[in-house]
Protein backbone atom coordinates (compact mmCIF):
# COMPACT_ATOMS: atom_id res chain seq x y z
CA UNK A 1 95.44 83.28 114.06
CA UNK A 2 92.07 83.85 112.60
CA UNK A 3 91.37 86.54 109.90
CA UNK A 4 90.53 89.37 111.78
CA UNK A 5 94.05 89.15 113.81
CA UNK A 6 95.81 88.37 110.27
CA UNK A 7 93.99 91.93 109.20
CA UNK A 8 95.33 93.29 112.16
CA UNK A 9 98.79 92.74 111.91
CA UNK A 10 99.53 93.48 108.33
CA UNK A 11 97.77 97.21 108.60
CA UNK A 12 100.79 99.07 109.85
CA UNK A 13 102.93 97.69 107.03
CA UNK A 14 99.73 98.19 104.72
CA UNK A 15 99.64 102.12 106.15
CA UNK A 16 103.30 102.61 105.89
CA UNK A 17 103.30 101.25 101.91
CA UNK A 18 99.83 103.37 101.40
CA UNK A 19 101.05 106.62 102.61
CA UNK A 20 104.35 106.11 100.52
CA UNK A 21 102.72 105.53 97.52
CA UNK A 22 100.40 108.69 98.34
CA UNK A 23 103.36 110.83 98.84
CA UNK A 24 105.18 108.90 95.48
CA UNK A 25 102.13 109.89 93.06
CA UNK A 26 101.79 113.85 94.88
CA UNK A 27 105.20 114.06 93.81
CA UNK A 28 105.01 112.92 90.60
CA UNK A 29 101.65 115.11 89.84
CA UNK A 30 103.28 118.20 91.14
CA UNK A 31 106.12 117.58 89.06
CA UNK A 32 104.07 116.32 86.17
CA UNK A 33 105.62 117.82 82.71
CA UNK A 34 102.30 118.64 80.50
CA UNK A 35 102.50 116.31 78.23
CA UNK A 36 102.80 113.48 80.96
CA UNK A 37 99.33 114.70 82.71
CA UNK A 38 96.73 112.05 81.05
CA UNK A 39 99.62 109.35 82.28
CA UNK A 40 99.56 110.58 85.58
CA UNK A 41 95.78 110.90 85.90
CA UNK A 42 96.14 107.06 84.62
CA UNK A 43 98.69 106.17 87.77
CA UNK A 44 96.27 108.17 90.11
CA UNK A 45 93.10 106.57 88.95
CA UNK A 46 94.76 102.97 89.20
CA UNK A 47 95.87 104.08 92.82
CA UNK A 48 92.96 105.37 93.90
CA UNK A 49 91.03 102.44 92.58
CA UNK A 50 93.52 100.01 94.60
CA UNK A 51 92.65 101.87 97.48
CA UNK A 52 89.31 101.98 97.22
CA UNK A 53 89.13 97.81 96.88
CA UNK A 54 91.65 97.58 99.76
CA UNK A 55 90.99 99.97 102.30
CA UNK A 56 87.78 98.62 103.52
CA UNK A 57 89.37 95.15 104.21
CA UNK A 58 92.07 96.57 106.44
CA UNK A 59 89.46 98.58 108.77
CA UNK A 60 89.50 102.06 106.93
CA UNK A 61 85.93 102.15 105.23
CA UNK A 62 85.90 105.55 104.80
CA UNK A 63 89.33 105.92 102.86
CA UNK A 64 88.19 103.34 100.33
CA UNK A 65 84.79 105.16 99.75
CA UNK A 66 87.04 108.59 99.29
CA UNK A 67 89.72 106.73 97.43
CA UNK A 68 85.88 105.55 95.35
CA UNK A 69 85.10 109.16 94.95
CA UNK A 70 88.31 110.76 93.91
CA UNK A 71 88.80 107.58 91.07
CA UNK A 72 85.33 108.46 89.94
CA UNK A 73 86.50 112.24 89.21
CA UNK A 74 89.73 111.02 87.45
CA UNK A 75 87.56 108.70 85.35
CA UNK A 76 85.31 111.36 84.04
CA UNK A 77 88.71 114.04 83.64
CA UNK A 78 90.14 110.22 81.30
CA UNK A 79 86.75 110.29 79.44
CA UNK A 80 87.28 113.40 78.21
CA UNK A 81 88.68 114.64 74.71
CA UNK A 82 89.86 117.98 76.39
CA UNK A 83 93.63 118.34 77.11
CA UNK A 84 94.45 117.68 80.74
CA UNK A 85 94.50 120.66 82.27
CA UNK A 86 96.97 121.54 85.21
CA UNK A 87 94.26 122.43 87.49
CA UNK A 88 93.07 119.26 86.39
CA UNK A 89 96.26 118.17 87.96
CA UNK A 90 96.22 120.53 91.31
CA UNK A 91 92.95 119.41 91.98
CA UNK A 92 94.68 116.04 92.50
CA UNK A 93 97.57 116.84 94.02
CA UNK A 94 95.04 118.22 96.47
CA UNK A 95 92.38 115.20 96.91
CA UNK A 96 96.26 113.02 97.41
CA UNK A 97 97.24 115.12 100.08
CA UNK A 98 93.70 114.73 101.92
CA UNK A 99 93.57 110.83 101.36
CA UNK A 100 96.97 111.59 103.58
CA UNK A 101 95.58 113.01 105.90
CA UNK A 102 92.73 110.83 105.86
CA UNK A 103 95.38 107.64 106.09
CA UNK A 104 97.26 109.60 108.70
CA UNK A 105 94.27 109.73 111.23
């Protein structure tokens, strides 16, 4: 089996473990108490920056260079001294539940 077929037959189970762990963190950030935000931004960002290193080997170039994107905004949200706010938060919840969609298609 050469590497491209390998590829090929681990990306359902890859998908399938992706998409759970999207729907896992949505949960948690819609549920996120407010002194747990800047921990939950944390679990995003290292989420989103799996993704991002991931996604392009299993075929889905443009997830990983969305995944890129959204870790970039959660970086700059960590970098700051401001409380995290819980639009901060809903904003995303939101980029999560397109990254599904995203996965989904």
């Amino acid at each position: 089996m050469d590497f491209a077929q390998r590829i090929a037959a681990m990306r359902p189970a890859y998908l399938t473990r992706t998409q759970e762990r999207l729907e896992r963190l949505r949960e948690r950030l819609d549920t996120c108490p407010e002194g747990e935000r800047r921990a939950a931004l944390e679990e995003a960002r290292m989420l989103f920056h799996d993704l991002a290193g991931t996604a392009p080997v299993m075929g889905l170039a443009e997830l990983g260079a969305s995944a890129r994107s959204v870790e970039d905004q959660v970086l700059g949200m960590l970098r700051s001294d401001e409380p995290v706010s819980e639009a901060c938060i809903a904003q995303m919840s939101l980029a999560v539940g397109l990254l599904c969609r995203e996965l989904a298609r």
